[in-house]
PDB file of N, CA and C in Angstrom:
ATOM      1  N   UNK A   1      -5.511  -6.398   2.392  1.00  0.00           N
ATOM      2  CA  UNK A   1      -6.223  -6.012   1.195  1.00  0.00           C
ATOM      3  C   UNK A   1      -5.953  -7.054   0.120  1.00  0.00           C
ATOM      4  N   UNK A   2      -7.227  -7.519  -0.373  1.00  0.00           N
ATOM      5  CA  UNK A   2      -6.658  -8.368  -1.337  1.00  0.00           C
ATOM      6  C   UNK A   2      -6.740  -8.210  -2.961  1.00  0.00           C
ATOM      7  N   UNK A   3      -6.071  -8.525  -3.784  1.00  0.00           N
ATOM      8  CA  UNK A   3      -5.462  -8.136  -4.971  1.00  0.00           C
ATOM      9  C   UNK A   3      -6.843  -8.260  -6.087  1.00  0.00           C
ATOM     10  N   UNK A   4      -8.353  -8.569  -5.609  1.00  0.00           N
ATOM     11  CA  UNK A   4      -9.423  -8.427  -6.605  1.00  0.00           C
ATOM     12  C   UNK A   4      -9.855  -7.404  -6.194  1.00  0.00           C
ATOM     13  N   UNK A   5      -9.920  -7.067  -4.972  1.00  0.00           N
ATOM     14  CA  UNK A   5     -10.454  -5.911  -4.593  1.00  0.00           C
ATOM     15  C   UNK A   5      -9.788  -4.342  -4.946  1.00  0.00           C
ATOM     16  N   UNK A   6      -8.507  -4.631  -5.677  1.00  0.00           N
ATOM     17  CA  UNK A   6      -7.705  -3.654  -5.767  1.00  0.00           C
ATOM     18  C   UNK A   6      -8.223  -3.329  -7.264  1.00  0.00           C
ATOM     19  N   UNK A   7      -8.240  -4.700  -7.985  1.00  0.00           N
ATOM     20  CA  UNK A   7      -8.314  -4.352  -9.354  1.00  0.00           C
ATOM     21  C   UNK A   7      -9.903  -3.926  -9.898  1.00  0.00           C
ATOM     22  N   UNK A   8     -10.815  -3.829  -8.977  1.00  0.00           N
ATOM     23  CA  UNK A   8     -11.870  -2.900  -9.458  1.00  0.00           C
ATOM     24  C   UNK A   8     -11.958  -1.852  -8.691  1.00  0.00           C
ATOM     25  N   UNK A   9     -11.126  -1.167  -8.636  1.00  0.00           N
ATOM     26  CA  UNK A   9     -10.838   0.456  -8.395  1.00  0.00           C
ATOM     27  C   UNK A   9      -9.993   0.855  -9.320  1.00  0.00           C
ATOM     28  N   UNK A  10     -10.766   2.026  -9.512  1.00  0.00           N
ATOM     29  CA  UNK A  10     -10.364   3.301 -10.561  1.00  0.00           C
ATOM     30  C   UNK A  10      -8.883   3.349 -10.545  1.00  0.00           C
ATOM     31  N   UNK A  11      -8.191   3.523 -11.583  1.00  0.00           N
ATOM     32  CA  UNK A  11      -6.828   4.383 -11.079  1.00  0.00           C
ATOM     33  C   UNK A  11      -7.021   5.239 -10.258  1.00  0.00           C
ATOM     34  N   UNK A  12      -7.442   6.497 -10.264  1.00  0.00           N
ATOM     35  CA  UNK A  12      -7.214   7.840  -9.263  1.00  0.00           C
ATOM     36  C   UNK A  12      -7.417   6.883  -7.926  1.00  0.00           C
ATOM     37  N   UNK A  13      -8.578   6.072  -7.519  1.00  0.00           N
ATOM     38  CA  UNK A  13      -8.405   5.360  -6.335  1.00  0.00           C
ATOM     39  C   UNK A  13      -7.345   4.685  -5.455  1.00  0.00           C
ATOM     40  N   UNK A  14      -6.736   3.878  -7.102  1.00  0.00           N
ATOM     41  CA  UNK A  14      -5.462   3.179  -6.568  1.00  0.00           C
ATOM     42  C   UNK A  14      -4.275   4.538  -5.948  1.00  0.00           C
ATOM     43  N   UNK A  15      -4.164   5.452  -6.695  1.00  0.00           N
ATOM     44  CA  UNK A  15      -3.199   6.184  -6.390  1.00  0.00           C
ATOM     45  C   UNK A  15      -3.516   6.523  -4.688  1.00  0.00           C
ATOM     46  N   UNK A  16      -4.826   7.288  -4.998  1.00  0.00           N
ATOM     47  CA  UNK A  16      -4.909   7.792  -3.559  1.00  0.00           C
ATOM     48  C   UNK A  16      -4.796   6.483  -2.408  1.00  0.00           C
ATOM     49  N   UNK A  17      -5.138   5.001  -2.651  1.00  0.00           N
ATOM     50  CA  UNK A  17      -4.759   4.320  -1.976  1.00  0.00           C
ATOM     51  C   UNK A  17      -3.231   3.905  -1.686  1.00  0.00           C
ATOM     52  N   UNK A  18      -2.743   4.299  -2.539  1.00  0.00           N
ATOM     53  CA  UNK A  18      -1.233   4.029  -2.777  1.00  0.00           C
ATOM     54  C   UNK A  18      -0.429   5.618  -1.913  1.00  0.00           C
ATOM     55  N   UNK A  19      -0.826   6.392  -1.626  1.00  0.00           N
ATOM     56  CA  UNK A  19      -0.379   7.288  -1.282  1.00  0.00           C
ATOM     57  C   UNK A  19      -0.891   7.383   0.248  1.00  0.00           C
ATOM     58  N   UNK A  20      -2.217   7.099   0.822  1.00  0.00           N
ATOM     59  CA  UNK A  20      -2.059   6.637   2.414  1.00  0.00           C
ATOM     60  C   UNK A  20      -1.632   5.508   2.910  1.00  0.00           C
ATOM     61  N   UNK A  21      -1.294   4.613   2.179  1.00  0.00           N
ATOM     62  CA  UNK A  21      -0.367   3.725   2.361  1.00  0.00           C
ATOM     63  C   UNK A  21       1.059   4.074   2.795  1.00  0.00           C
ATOM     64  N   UNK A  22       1.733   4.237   1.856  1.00  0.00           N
ATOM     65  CA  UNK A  22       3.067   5.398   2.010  1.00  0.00           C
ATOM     66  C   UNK A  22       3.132   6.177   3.055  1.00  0.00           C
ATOM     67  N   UNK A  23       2.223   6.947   3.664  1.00  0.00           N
ATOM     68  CA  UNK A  23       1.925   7.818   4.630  1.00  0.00           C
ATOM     69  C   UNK A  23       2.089   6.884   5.952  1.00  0.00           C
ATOM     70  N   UNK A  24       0.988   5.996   6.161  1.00  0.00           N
ATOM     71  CA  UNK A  24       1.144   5.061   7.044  1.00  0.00           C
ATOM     72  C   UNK A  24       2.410   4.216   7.375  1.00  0.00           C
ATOM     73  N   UNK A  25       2.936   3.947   6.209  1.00  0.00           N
ATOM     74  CA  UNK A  25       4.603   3.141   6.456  1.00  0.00           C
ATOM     75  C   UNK A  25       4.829   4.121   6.954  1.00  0.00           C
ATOM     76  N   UNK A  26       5.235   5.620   6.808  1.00  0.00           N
ATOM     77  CA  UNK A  26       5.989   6.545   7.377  1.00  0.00           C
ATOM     78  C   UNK A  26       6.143   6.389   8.537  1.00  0.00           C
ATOM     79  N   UNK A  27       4.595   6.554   8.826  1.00  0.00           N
ATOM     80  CA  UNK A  27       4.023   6.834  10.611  1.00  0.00           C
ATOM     81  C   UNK A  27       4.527   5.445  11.479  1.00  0.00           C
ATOM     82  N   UNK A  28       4.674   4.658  10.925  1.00  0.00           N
ATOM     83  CA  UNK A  28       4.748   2.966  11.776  1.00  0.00           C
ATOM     84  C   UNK A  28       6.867   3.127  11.992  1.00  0.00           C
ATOM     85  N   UNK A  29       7.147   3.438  10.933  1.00  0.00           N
ATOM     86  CA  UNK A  29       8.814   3.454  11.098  1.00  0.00           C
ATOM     87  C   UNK A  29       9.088   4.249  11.908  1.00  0.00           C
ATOM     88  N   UNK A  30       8.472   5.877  11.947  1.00  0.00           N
ATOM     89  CA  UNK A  30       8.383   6.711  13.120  1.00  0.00           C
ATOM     90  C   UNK A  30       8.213   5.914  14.374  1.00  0.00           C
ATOM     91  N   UNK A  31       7.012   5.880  14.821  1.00  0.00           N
ATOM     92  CA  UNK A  31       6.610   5.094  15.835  1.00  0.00           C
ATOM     93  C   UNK A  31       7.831   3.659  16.203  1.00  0.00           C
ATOM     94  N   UNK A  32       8.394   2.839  15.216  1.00  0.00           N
ATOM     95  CA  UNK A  32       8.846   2.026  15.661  1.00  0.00           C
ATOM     96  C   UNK A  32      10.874   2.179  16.219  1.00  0.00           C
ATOM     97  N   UNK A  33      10.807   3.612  15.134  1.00  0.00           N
ATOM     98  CA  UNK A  33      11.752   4.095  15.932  1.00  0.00           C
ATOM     99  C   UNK A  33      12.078   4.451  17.140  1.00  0.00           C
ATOM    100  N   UNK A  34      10.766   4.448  17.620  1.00  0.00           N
ATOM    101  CA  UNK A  34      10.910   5.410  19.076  1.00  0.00           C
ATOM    102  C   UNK A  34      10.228   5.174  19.979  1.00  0.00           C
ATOM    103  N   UNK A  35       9.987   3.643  19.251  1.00  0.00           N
ATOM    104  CA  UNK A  35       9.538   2.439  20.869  1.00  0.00           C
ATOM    105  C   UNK A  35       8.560   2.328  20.805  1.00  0.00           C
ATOM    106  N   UNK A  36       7.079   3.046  19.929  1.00  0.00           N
ATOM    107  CA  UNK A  36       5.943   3.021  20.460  1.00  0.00           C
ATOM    108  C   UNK A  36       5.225   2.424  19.531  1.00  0.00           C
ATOM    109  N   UNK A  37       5.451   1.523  18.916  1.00  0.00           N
ATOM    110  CA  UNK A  37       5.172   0.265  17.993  1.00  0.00           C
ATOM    111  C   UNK A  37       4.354  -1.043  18.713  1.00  0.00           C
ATOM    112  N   UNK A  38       2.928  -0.669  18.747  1.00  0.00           N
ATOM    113  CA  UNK A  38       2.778  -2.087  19.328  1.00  0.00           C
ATOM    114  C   UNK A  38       2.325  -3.859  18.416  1.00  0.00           C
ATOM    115  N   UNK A  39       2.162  -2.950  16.894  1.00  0.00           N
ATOM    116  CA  UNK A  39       2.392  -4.602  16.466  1.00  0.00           C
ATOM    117  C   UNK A  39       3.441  -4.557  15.398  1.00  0.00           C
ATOM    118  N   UNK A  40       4.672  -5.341  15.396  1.00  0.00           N
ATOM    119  CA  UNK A  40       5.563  -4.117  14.418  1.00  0.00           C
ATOM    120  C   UNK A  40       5.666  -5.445  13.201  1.00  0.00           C
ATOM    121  N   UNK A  41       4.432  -6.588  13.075  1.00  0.00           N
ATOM    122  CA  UNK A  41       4.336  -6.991  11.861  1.00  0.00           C
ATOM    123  C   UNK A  41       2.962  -5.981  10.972  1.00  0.00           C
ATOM    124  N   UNK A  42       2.717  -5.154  11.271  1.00  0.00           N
ATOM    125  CA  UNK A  42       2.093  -4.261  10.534  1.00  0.00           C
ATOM    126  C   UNK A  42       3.020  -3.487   9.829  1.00  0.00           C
ATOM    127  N   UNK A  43       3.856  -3.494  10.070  1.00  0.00           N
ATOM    128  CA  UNK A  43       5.305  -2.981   8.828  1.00  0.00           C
ATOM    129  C   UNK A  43       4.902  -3.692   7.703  1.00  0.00           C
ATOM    130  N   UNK A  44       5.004  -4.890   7.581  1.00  0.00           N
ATOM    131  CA  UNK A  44       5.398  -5.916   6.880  1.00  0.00           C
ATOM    132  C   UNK A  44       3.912  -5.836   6.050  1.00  0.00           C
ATOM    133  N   UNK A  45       3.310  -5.614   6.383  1.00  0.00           N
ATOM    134  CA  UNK A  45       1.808  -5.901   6.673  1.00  0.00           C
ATOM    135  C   UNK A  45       1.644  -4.743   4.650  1.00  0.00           C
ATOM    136  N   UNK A  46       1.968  -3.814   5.736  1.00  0.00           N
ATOM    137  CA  UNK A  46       1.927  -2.244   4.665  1.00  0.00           C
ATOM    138  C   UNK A  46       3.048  -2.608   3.366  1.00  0.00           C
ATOM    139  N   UNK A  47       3.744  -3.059   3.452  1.00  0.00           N
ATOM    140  CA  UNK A  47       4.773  -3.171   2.303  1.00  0.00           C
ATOM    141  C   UNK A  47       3.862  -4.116   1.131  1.00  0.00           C
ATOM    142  N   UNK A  48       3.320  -5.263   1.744  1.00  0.00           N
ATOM    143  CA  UNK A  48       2.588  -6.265   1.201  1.00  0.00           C
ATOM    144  C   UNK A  48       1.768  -5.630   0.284  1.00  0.00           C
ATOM    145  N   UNK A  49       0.902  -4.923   0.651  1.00  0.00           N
ATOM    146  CA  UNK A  49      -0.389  -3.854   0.480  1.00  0.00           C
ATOM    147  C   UNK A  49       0.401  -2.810  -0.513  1.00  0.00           C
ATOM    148  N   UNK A  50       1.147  -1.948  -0.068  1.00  0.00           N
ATOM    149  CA  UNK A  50       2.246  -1.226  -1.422  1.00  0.00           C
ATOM    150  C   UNK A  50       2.315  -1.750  -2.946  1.00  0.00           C
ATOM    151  N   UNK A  51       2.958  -3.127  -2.122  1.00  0.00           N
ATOM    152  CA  UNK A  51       3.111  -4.139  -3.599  1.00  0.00           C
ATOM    153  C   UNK A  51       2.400  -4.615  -4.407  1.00  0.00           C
ATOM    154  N   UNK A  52       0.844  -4.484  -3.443  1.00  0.00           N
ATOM    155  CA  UNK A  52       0.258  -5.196  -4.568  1.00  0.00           C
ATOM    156  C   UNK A  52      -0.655  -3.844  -5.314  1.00  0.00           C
ATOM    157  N   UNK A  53      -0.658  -2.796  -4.565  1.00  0.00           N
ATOM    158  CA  UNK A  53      -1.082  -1.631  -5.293  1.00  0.00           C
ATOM    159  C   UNK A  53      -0.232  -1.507  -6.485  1.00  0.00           C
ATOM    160  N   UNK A  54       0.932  -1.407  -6.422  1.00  0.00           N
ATOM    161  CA  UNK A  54       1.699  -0.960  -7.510  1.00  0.00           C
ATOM    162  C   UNK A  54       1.327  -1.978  -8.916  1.00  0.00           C
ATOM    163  N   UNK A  55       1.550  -2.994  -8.204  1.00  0.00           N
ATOM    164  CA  UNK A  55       1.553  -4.517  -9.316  1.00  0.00           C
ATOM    165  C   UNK A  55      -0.037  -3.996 -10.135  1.00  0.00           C
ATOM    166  N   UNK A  56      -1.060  -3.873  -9.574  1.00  0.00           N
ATOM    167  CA  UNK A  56      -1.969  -3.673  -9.883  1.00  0.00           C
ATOM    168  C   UNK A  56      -2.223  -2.633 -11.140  1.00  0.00           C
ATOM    169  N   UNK A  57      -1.900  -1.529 -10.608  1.00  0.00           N
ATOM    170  CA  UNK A  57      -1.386  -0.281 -11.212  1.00  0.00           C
ATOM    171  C   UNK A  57      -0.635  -0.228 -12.853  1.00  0.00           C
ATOM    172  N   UNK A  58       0.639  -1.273 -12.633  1.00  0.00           N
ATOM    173  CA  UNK A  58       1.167  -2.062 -13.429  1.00  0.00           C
ATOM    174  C   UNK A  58       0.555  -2.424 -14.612  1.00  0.00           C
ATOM    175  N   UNK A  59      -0.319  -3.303 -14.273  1.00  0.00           N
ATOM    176  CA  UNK A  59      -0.680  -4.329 -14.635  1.00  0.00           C
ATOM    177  C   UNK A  59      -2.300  -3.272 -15.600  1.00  0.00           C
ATOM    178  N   UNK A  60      -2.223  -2.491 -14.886  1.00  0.00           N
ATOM    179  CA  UNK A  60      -3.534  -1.479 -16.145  1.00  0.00           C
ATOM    180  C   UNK A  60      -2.579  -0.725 -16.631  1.00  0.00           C
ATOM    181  N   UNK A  61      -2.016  -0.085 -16.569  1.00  0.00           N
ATOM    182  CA  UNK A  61      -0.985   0.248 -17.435  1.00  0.00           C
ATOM    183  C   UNK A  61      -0.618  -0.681 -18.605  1.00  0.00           C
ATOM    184  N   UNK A  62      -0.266  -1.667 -18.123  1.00  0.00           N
ATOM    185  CA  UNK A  62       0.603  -2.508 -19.186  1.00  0.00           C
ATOM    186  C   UNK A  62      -1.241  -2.627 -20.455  1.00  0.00           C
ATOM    187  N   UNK A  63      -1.827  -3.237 -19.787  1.00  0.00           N
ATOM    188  CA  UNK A  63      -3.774  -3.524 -20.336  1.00  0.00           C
ATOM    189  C   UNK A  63      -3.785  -2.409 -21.202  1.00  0.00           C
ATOM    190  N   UNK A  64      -3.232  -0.720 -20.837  1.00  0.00           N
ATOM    191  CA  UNK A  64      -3.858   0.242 -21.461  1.00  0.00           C
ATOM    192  C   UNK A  64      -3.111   0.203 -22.537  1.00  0.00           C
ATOM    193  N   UNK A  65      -2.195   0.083 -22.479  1.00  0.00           N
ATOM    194  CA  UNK A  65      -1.281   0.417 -23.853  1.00  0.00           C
ATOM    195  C   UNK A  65      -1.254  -0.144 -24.679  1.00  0.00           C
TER     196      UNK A  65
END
């Protein structure tokens, strides 16, 4: 996901994107706990994507105030 595409979505969007995100890390650490991980740079993948939701998020926040 890349970081222009983030910043023309709504807040409520970002959140809800920010929250199946989260969900998905869950499911991949599950899975990679217990062997059944078949690409386990999609970890890495999701954290990336986290970060730049948040930064984003951030970053209208900081704009709104």
């Amino acid at each position: 996901m890349k970081a222009n595409e983030l910043r023309d979505m709504t807040a409520v969007e970002l959140e809800k994107k920010l929250k199946d995100l989260k969900a998905e890390l869950f499911n991949l650490r599950f899975q990679h706990a217990i062997n059944q991980l078949d690409n386990p740079m999609r970890i890495d993948t999701v954290k990336k994507d986290i970060a730049r939701v948040m930064t984003v998020m951030a970053q209208n926040n900081a704009k709104n105030a």
